[in-house]
C-alpha atoms as a PDB file:
ATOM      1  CA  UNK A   1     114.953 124.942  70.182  1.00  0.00           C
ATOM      2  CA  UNK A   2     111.376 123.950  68.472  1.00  0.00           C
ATOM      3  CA  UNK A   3     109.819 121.280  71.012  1.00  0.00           C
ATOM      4  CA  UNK A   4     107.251 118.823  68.418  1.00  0.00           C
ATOM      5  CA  UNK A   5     104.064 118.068  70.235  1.00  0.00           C
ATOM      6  CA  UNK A   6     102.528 117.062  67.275  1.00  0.00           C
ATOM      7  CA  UNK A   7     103.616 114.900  64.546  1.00  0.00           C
ATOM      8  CA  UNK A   8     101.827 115.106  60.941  1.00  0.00           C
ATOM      9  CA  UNK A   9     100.582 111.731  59.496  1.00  0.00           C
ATOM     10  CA  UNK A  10      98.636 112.737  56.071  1.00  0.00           C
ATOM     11  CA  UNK A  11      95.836 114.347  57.085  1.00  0.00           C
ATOM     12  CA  UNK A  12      96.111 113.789  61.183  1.00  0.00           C
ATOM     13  CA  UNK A  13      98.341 115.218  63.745  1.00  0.00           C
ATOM     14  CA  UNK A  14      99.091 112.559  66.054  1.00  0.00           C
ATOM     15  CA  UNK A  15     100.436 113.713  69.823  1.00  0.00           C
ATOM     16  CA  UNK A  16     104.248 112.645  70.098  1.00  0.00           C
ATOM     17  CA  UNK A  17     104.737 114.529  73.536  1.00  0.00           C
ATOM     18  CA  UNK A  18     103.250 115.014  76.954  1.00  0.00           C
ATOM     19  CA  UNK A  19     101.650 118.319  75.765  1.00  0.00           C
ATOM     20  CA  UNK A  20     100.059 117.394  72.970  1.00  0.00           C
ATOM     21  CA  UNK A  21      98.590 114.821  74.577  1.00  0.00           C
ATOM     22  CA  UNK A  22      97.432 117.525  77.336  1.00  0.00           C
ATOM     23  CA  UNK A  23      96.184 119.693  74.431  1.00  0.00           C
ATOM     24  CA  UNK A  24      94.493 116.774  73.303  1.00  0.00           C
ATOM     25  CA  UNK A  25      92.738 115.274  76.547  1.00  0.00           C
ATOM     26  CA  UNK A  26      91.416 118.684  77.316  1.00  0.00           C
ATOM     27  CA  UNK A  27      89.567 119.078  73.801  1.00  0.00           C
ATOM     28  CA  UNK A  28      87.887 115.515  74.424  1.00  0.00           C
ATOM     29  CA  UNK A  29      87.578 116.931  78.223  1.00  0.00           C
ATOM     30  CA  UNK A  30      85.628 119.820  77.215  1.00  0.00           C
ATOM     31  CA  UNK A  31      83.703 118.551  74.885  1.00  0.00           C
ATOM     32  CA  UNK A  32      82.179 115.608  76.721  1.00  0.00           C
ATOM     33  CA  UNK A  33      79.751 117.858  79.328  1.00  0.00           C
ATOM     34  CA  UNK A  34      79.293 119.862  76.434  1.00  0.00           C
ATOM     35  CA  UNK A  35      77.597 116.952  74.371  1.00  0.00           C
ATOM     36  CA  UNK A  36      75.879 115.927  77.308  1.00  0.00           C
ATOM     37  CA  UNK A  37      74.026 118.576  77.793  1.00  0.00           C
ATOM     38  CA  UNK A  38      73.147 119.074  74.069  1.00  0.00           C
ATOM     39  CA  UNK A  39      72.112 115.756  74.440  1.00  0.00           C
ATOM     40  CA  UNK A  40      70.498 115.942  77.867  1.00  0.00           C
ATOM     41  CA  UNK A  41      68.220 118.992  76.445  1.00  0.00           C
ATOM     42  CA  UNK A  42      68.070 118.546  73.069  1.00  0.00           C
ATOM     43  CA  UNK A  43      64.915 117.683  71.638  1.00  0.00           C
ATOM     44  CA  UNK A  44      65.624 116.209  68.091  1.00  0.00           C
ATOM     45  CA  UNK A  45      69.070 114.476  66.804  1.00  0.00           C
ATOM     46  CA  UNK A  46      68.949 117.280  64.206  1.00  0.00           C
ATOM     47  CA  UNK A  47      68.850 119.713  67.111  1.00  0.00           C
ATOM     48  CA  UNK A  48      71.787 118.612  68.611  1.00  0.00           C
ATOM     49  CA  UNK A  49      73.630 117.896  65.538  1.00  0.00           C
ATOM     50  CA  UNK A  50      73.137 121.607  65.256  1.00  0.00           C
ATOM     51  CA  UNK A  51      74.527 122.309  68.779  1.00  0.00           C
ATOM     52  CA  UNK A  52      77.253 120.104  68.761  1.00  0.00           C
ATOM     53  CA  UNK A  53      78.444 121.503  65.546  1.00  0.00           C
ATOM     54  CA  UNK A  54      79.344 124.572  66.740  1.00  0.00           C
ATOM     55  CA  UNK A  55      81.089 123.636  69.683  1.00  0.00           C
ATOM     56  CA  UNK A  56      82.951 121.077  68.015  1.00  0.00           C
ATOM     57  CA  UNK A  57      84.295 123.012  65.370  1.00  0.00           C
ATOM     58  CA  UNK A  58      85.991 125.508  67.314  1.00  0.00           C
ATOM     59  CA  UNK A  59      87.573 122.972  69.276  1.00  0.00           C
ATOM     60  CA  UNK A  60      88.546 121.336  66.425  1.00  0.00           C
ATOM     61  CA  UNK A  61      90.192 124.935  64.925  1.00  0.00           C
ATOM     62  CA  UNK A  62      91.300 125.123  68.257  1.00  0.00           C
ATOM     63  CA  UNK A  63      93.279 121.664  68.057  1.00  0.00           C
ATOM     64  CA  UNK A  64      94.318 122.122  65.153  1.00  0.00           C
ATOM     65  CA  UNK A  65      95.807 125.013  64.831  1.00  0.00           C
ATOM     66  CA  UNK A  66      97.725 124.165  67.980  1.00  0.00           C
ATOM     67  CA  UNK A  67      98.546 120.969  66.485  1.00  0.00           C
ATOM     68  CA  UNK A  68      99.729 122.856  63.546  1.00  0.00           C
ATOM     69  CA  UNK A  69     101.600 125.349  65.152  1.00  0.00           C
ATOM     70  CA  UNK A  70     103.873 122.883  67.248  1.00  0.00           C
ATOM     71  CA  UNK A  71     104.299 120.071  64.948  1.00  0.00           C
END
């Protein structure tokens, strides 16, 4: 038996169970030190924009293929 972690709502995946809420909590989690340190030594917004971006996205591919994969 399939357990859902994820339920799809249009174009979101919205955490219906304790793991996907774990899956989700430690994207935020690891990308909060990562934005402040972009931040922290960054010296333009465009700069970090540019560092952030990368991060983020694979976290987001990571999320949401997870996401995708259990919903």
């Amino acid at each position: 038996m399939k357990t859902i972690w994820f339920k799809k709502f249009g174009w979101l995946y919205i955490p219906v169970h304790p793991l996907g809420f774990v899956a989700t909590l430690l994207a935020i989690l690891f990308m909060v030190p990562v934005c402040m340190a972009v931040v922290r030594n960054g010296h333009s917004a465009s700069d970090d924009l540019y560092e952030i971006f990368v991060y983020g996205t694979c976290t987001a591919f990571w999320w949401k293929w997870v996401a995708e994969q259990t919903s």
